[in-house]
N, C-alpha and C. Protein backbone atom coordinates (compact mmCIF):
# COMPACT_ATOMS: atom_id res chain seq x y z
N UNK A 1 0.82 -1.20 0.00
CA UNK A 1 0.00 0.00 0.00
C UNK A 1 0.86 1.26 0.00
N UNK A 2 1.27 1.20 0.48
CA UNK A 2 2.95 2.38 0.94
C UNK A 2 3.44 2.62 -0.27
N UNK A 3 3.80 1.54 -1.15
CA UNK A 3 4.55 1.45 -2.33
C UNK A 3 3.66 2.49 -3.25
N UNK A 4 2.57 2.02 -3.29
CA UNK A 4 1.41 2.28 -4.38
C UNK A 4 1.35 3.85 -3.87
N UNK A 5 1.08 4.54 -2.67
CA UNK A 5 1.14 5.86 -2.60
C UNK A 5 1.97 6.49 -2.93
N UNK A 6 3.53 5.80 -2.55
CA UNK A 6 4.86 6.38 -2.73
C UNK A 6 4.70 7.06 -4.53
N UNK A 7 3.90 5.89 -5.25
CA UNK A 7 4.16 5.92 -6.94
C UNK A 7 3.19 7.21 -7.04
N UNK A 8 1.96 7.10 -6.37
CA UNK A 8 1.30 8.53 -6.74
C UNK A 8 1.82 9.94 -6.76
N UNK A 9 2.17 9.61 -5.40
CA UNK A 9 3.14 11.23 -4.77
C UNK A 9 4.24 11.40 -5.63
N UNK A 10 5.14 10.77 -6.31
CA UNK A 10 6.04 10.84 -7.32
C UNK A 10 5.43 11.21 -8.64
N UNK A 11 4.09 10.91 -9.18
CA UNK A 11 3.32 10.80 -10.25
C UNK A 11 3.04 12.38 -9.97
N UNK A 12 2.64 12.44 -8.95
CA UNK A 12 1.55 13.87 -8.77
C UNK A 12 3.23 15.00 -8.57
N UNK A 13 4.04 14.89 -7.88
CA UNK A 13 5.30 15.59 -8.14
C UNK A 13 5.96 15.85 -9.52
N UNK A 14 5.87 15.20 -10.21
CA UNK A 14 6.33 14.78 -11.60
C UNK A 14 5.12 16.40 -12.50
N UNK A 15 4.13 15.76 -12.15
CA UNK A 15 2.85 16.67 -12.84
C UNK A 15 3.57 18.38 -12.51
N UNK A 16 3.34 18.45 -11.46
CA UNK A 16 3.61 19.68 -10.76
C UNK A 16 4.91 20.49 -11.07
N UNK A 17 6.11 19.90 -11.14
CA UNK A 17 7.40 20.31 -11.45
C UNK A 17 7.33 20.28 -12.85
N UNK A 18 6.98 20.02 -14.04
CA UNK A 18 6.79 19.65 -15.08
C UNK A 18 5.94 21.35 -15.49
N UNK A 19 4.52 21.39 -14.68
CA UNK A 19 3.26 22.72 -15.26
C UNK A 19 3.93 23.63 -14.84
N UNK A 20 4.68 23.43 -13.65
CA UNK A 20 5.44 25.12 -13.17
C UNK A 20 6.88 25.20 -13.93
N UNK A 21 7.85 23.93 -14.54
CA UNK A 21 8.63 24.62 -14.82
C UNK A 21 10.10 24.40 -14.07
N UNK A 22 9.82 23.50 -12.90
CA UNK A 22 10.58 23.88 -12.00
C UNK A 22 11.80 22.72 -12.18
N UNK A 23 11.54 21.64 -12.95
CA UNK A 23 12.25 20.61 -13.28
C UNK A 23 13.95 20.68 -13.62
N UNK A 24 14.83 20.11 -13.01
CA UNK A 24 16.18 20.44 -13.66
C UNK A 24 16.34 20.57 -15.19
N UNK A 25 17.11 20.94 -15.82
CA UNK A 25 16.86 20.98 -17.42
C UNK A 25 17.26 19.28 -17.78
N UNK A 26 18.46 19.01 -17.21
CA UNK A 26 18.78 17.85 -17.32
C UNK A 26 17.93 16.38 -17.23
N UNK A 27 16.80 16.63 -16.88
CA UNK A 27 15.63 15.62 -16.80
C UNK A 27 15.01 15.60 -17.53
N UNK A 28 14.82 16.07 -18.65
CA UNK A 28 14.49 16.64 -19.79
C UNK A 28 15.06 16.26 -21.02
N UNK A 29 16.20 15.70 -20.90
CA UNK A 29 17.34 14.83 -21.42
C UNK A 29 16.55 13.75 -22.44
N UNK A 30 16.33 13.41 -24.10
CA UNK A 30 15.72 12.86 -24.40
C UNK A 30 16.32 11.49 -24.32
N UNK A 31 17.82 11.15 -24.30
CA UNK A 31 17.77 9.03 -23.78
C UNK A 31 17.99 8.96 -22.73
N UNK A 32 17.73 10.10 -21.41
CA UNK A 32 17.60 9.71 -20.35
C UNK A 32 16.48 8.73 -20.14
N UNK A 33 14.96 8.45 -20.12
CA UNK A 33 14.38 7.32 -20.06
C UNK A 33 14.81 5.96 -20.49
N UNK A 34 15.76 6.00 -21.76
CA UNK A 34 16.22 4.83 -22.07
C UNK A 34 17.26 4.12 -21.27
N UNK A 35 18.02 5.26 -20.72
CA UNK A 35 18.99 4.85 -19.50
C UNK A 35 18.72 4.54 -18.51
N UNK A 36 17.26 5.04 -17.97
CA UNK A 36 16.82 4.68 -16.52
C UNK A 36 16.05 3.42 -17.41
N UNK A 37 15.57 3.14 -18.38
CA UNK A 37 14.94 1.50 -18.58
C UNK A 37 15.94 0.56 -18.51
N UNK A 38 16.97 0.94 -19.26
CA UNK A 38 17.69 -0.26 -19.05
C UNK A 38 18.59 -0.70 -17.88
N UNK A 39 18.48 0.38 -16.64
CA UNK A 39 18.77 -0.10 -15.40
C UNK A 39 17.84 -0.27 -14.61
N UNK A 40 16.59 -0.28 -15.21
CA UNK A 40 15.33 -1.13 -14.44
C UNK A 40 15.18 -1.93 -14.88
N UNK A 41 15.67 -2.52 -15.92
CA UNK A 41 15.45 -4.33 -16.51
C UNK A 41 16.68 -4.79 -15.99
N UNK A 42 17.90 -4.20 -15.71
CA UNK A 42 19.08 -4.73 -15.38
C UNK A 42 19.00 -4.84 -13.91
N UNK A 43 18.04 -4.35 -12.82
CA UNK A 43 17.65 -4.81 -11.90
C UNK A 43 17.06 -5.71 -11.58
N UNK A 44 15.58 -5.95 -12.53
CA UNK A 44 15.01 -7.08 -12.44
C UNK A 44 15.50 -8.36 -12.91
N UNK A 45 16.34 -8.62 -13.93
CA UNK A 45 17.34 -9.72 -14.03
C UNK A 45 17.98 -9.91 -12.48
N UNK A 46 18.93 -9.07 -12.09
CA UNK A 46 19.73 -9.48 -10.60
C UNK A 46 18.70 -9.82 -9.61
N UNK A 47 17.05 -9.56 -9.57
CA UNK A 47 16.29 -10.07 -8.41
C UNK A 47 15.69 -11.01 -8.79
N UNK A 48 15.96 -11.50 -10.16
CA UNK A 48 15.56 -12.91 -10.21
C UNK A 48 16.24 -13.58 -10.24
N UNK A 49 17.56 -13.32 -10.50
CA UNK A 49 18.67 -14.28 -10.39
C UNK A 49 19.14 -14.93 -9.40
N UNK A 50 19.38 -13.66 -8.32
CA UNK A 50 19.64 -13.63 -6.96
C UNK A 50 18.41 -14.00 -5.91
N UNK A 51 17.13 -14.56 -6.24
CA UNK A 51 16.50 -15.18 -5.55
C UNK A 51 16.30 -16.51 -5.19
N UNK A 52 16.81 -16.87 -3.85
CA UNK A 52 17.12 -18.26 -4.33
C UNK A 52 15.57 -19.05 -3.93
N UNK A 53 14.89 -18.82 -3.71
CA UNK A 53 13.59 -19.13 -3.53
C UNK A 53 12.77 -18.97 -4.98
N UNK A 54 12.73 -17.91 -5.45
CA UNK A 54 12.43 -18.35 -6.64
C UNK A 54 13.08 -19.49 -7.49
N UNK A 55 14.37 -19.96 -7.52
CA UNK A 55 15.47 -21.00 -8.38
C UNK A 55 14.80 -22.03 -8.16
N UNK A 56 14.08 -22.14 -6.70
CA UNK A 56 14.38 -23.26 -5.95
C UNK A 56 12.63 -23.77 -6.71
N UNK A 57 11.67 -23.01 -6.52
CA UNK A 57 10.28 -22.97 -7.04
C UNK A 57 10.22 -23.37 -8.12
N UNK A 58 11.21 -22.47 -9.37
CA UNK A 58 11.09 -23.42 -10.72
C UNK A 58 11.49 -24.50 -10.84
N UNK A 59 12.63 -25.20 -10.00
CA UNK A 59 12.92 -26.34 -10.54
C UNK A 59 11.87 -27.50 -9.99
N UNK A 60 10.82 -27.02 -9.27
CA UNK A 60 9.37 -28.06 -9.43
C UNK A 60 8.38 -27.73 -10.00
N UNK A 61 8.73 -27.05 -11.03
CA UNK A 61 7.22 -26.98 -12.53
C UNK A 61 7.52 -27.81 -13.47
N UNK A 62 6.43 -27.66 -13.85
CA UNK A 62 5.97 -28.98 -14.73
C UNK A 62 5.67 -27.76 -15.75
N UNK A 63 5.28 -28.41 -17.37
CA UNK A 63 5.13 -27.50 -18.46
C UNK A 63 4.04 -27.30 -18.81
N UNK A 64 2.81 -28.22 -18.22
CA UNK A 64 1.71 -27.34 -17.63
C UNK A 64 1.63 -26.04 -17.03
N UNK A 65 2.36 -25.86 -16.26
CA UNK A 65 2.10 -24.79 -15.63
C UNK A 65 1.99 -23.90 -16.65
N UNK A 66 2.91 -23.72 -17.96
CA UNK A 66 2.87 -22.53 -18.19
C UNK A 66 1.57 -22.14 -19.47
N UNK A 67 0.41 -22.85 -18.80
CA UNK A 67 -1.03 -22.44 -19.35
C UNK A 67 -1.35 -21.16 -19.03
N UNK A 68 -1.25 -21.04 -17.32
CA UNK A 68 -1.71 -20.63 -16.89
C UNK A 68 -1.57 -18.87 -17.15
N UNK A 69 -0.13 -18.74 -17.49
CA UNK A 69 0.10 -17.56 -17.77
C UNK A 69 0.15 -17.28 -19.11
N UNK A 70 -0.24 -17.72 -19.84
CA UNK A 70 -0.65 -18.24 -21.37
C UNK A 70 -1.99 -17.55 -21.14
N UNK A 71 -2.94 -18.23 -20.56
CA UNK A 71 -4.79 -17.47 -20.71
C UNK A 71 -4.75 -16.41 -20.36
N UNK A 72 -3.93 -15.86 -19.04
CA UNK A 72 -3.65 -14.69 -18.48
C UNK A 72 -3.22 -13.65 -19.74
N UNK A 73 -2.56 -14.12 -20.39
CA UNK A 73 -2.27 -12.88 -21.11
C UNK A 73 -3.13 -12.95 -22.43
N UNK A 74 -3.75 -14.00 -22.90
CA UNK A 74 -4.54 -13.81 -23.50
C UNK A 74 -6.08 -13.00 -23.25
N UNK A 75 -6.40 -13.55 -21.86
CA UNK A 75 -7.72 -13.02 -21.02
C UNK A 75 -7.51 -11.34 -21.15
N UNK A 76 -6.64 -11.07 -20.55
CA UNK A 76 -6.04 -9.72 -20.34
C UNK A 76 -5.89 -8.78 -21.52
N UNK A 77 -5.28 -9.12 -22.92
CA UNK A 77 -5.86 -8.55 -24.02
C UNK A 77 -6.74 -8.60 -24.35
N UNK A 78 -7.41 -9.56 -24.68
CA UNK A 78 -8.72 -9.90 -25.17
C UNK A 78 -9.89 -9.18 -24.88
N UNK A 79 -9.50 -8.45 -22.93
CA UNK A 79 -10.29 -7.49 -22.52
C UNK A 79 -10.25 -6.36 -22.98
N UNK A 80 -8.40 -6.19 -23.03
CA UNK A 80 -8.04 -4.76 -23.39
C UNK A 80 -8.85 -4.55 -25.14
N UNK A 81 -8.88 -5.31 -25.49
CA UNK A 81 -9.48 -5.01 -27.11
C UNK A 81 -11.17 -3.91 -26.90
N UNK A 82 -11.53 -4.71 -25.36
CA UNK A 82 -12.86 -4.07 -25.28
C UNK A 82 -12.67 -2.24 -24.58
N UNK A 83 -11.44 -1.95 -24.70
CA UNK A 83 -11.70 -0.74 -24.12
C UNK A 83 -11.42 0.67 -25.23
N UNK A 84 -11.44 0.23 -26.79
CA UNK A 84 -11.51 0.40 -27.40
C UNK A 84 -12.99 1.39 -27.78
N UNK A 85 -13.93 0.61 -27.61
CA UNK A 85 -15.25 0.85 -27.64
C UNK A 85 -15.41 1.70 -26.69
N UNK A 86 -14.32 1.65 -25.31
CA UNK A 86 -15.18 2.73 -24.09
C UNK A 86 -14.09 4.38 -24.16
N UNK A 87 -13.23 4.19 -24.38
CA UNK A 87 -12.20 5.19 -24.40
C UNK A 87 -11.79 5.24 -26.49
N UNK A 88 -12.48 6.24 -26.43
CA UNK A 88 -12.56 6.52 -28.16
C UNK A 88 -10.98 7.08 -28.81
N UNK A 89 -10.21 7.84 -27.85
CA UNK A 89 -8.93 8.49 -27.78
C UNK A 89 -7.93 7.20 -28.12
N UNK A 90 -8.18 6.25 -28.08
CA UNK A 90 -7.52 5.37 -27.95
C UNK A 90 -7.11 4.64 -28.96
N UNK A 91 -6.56 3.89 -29.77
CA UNK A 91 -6.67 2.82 -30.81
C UNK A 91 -6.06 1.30 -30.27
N UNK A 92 -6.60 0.48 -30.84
CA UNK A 92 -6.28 -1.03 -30.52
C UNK A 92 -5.22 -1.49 -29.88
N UNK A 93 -3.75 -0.89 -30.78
CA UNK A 93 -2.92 -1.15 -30.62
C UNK A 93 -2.05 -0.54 -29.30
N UNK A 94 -3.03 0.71 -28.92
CA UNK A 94 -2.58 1.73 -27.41
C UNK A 94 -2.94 0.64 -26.34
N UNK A 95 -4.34 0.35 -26.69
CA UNK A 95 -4.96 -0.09 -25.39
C UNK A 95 -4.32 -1.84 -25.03
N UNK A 96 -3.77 -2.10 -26.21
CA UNK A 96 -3.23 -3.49 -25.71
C UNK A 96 -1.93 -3.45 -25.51
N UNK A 97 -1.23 -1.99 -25.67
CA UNK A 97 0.14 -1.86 -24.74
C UNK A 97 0.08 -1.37 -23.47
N UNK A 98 -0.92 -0.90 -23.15
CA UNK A 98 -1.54 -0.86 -21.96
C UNK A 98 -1.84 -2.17 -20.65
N UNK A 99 -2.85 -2.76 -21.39
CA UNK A 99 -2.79 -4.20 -21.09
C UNK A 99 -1.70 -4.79 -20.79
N UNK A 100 -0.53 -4.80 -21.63
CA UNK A 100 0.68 -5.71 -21.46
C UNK A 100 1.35 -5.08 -20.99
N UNK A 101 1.31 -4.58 -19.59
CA UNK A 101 1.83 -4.38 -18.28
C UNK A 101 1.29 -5.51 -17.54
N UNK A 102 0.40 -5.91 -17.20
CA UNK A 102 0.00 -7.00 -16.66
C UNK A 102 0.42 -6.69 -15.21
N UNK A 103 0.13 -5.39 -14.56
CA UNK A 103 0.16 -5.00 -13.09
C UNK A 103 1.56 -4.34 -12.88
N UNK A 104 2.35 -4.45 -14.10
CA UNK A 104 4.02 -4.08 -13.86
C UNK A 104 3.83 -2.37 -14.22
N UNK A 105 3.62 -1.44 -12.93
CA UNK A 105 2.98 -0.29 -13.77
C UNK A 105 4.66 0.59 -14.25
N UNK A 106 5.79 0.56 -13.14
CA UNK A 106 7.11 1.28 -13.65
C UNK A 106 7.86 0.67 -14.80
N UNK A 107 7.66 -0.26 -15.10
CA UNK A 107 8.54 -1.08 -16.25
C UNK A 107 7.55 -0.44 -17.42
N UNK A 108 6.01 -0.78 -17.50
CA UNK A 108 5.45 -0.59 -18.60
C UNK A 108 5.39 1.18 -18.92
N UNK A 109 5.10 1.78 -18.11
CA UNK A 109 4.49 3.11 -18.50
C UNK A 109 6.28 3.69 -19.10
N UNK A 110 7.18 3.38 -18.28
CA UNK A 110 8.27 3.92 -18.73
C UNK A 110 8.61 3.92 -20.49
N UNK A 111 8.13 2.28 -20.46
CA UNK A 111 8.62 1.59 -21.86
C UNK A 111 7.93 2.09 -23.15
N UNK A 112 6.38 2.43 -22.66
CA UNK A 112 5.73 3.14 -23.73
C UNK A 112 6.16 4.89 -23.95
N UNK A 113 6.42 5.05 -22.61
CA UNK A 113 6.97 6.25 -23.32
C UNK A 113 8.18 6.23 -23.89
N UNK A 114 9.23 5.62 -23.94
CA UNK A 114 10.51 5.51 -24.61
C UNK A 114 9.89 4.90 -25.95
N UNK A 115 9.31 4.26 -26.38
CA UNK A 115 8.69 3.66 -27.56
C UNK A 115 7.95 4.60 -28.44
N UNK A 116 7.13 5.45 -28.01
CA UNK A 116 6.61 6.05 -28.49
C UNK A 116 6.66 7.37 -28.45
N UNK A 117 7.96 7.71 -27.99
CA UNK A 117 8.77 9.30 -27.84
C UNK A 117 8.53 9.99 -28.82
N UNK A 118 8.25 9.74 -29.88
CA UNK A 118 7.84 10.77 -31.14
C UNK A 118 6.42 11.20 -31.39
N UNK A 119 5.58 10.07 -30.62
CA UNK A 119 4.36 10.82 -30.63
C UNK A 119 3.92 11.79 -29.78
N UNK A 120 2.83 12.86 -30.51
CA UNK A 120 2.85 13.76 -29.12
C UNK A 120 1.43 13.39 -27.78
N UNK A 121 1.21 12.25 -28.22
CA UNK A 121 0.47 11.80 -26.86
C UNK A 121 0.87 10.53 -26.02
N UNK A 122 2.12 10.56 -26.16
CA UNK A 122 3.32 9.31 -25.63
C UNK A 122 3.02 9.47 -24.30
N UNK A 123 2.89 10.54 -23.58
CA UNK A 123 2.90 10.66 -22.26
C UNK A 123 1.69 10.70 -21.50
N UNK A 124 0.75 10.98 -22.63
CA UNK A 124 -0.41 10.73 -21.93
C UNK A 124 -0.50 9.07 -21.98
N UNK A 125 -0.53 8.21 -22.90
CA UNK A 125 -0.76 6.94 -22.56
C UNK A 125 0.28 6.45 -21.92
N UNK A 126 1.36 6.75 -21.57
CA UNK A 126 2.06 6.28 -20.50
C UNK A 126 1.71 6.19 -18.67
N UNK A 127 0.62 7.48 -18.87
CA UNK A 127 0.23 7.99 -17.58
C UNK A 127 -0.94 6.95 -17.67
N UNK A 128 -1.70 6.34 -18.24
CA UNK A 128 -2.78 5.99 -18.41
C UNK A 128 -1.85 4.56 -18.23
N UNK A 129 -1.21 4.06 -18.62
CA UNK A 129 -0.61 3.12 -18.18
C UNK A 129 -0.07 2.73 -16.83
N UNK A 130 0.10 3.50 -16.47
CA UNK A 130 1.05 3.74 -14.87
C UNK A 130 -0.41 3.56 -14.24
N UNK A 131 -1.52 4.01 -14.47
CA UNK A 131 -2.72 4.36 -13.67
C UNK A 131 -3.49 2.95 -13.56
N UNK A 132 -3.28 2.55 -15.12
CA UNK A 132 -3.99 1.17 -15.07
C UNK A 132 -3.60 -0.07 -14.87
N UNK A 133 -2.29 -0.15 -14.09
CA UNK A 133 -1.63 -1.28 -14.16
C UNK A 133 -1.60 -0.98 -12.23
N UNK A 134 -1.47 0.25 -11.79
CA UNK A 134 -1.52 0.58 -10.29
C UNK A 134 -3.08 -0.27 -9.65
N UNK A 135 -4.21 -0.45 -10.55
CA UNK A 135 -5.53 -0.29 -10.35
C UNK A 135 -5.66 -1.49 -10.36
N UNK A 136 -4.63 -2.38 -11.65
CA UNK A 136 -4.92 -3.84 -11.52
C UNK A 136 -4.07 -4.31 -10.09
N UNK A 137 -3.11 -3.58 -9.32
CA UNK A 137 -2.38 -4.44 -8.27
C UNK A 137 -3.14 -4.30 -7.32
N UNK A 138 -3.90 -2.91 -6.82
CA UNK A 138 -4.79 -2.78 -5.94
C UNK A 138 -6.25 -3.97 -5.56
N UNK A 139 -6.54 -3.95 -6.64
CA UNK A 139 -7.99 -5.01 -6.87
C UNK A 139 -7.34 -5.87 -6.98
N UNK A 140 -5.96 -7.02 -7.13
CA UNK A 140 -5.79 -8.21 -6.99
C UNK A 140 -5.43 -7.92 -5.25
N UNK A 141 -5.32 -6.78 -4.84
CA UNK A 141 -4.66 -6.88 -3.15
C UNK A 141 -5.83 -7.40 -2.45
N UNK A 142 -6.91 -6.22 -3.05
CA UNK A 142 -8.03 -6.46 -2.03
C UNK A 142 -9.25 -7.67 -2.14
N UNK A 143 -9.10 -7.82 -3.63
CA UNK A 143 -10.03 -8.94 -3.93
C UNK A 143 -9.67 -10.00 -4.16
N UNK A 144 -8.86 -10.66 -3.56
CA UNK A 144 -7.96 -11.93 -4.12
C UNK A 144 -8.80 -12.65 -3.38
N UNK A 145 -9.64 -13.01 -1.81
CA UNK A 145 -10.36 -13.65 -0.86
C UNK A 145 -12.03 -13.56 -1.85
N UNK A 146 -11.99 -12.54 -2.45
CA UNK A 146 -13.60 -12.74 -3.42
C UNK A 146 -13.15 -13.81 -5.05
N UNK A 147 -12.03 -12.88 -5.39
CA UNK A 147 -11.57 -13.96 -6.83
C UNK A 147 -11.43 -15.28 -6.67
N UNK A 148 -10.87 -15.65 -5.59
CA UNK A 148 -10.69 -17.12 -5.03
C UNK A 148 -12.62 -18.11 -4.35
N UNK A 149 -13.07 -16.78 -4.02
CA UNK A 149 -14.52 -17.51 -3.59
C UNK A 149 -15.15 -17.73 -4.37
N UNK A 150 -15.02 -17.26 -5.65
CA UNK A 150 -16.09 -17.08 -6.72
C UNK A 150 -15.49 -17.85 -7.94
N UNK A 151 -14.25 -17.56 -8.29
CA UNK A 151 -13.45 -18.26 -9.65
C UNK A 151 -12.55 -19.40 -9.19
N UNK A 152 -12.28 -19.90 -8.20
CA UNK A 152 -11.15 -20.79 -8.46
C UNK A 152 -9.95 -20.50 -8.02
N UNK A 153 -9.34 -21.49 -7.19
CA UNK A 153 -7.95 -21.10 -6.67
C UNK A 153 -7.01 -20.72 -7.01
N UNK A 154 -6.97 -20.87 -8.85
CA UNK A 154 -6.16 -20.53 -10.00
C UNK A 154 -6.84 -18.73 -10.11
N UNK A 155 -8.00 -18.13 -10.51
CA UNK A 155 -8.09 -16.48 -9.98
C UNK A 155 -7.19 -16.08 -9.68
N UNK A 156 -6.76 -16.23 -7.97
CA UNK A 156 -6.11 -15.07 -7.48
C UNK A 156 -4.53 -14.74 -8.24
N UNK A 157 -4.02 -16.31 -8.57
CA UNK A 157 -2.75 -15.82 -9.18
C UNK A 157 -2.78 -15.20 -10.64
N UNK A 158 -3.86 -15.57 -11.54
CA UNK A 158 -4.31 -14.72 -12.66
C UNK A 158 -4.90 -13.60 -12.27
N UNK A 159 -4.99 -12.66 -11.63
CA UNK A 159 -5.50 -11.51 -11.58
C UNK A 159 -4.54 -10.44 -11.02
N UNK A 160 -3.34 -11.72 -10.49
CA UNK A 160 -2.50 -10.36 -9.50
C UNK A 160 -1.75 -10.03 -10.72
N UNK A 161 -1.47 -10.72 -11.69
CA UNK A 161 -0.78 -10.55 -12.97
C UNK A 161 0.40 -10.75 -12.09
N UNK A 162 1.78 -10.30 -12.60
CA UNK A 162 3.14 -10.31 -12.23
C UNK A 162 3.87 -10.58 -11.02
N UNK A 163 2.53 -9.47 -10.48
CA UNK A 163 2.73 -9.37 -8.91
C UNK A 163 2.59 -10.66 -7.95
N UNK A 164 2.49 -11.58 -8.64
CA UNK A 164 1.88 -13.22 -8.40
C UNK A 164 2.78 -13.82 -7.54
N UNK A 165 4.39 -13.27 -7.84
CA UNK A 165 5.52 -14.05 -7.07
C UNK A 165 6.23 -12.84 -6.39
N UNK A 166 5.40 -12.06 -5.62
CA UNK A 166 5.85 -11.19 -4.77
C UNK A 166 4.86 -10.35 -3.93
N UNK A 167 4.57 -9.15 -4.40
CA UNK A 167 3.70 -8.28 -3.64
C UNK A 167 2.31 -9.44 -3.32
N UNK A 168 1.38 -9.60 -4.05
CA UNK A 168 0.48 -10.53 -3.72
C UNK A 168 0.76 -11.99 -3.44
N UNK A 169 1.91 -12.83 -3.38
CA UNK A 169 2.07 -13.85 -2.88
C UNK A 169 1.35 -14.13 -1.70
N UNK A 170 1.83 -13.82 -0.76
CA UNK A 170 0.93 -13.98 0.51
C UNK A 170 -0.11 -14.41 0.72
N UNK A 171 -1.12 -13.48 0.24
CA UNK A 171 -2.38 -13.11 -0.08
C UNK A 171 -2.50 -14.75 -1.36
N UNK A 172 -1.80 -15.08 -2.11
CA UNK A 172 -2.30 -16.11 -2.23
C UNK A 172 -2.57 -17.20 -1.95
N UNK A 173 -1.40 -17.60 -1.32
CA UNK A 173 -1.45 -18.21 -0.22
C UNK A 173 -2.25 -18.53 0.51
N UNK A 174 -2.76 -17.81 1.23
CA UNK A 174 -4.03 -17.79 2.05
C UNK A 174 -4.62 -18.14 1.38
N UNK A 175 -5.35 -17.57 0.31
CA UNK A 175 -6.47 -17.84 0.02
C UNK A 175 -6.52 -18.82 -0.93
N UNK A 176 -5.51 -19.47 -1.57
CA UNK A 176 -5.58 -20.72 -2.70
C UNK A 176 -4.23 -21.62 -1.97
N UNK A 177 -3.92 -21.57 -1.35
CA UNK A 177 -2.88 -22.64 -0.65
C UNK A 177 -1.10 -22.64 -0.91
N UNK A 178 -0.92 -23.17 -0.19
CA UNK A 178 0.89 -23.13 -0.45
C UNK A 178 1.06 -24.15 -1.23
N UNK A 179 0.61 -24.89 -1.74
CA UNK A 179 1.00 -25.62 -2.88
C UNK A 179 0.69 -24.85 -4.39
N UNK A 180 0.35 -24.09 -4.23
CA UNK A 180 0.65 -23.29 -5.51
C UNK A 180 1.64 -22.08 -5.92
N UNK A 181 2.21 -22.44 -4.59
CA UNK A 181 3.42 -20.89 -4.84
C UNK A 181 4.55 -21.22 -5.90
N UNK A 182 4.82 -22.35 -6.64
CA UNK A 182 5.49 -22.40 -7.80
C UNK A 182 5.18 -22.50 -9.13
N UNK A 183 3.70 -22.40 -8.83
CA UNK A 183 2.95 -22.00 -9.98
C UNK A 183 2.67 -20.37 -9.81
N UNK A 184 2.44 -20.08 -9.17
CA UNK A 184 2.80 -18.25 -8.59
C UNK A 184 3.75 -17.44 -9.37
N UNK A 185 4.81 -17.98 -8.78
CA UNK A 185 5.96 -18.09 -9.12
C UNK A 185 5.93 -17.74 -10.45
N UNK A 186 6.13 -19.00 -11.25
CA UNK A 186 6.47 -19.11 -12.50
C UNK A 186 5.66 -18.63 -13.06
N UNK A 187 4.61 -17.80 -12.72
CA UNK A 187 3.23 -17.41 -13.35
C UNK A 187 3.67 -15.24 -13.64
N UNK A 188 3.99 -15.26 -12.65
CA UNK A 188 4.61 -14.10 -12.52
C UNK A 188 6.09 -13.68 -13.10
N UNK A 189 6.92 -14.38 -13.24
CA UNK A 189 8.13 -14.61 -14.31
C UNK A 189 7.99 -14.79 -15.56
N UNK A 190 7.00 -15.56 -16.30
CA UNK A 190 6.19 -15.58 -17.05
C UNK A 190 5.99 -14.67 -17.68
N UNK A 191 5.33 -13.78 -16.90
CA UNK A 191 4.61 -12.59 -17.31
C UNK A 191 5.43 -11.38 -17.55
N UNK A 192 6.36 -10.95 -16.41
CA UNK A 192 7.68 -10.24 -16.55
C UNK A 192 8.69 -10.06 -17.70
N UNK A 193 8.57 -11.63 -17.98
CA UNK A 193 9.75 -11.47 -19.16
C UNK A 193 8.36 -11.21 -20.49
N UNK A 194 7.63 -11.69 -20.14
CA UNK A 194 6.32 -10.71 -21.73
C UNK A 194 6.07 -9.14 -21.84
N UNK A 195 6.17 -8.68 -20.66
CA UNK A 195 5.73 -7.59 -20.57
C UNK A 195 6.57 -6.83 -21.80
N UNK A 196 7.57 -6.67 -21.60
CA UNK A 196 8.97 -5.98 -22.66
C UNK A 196 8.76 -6.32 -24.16
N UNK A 197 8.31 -7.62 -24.52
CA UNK A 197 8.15 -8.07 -25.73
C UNK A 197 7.19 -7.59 -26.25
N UNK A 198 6.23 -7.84 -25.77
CA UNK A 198 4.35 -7.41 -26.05
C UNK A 198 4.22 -6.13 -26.41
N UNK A 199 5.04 -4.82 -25.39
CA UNK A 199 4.63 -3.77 -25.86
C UNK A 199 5.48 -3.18 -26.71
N UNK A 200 6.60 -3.89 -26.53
CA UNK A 200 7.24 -3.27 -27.79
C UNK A 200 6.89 -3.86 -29.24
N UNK A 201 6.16 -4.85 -29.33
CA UNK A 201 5.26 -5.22 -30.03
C UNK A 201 4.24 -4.21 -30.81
N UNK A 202 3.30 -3.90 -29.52
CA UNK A 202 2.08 -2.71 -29.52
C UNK A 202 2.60 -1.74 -30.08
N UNK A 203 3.69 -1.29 -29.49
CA UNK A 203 4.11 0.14 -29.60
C UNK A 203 4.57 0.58 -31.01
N UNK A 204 5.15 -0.71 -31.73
CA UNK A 204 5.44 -0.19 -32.90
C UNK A 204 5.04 -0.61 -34.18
């Protein structure tokens, strides 16, 4: 929860220093985003590498497992196609780089804006990205005990998207059992290493 405010107050700082002006010039820097992406993917490599709990999780999956994050990302576009029809500003190909964040809101919103730096509404769907990927971690936080009552013990780890083998782990746990934390796991790794592909996919 902390995290998720921390990202607003940075979001809403960002806004503010930006309308007044007040921003260093140097932030402003056009492959500065590309430099801060590629030391946010060069992070997430070392915390998956360096986890030995995760190492330890994959080496008991089976190749079933990786259905699961297979429908997930199909489910998850398939929706995003429908928001097309509700947000008119939008075109197909926005709203399903959107989507393919899959709850990862700093990796994705960054990536579309480095992708789509030449357009001049790059930053608005980046923000719209950051917003809608914050919205999917929240509702897998709080509704993971309803997704699990209603859909199936498999739900909660399809809904937390990414966040499956970390922030919402727990929470799955509880509510769908510890025998699925290496399907969690690998469900959320899964998804991580798509995220990068997919929208740079979308994006161009």
């Amino acid at each position: 929860m902390r995290e998720n405010l921390a990202i607003f107050g940075c979001l809403a700082l960002g806004l503010v220093a930006g309308m007044t002006g007040t921003a260093p010039a140097a932030l402003a820097t056009p492959g500065l985003p590309l430099v801060l992406l590629s030391g946010l993917v060069f992070l997430v490599g070392i915390t998956l590498g360096g986890n030995r709990e995760v190492l330890a999780s994959l080496r008991r999956l089976r190749w079933q497992m990786l259905l699961l994050p297979l429908f997930t990302i199909a489910g998850t576009l398939a929706f995003s196609c429908l928001a097309v029809f509700l947000v008119h500003d939008l075109g197909l190909a926005d709203c399903l780089a959107v989507g393919s964040g899959f709850g990862y809101y700093s990796l994705s919103s960054v990536l579309i804006a480095e992708l789509k730096g030449g357009a001049a509404d790059a930053t608005a769907l980046a923000t719209v990205a950051l917003l809608a990927n914050i919205v999917r971690e929240m509702v897998a936080l709080f509704g993971l005990p309803w997704f699990a009552r209603f859909g199936g013990r498999l739900a909660p780890i399809s809904v937390a998207g990414i966040n499956s083998m970390d922030v919402c782990l727990p929470m799955i746990v509880r509510n769908s059992g510890s025998e699925f934390i290496p399907l969690a796991v690998l469900h959320g790794v899964a998804l991580e290493v798509s995220v990068p592909v997919l929208i740079s996919l979308f994006c161009r």
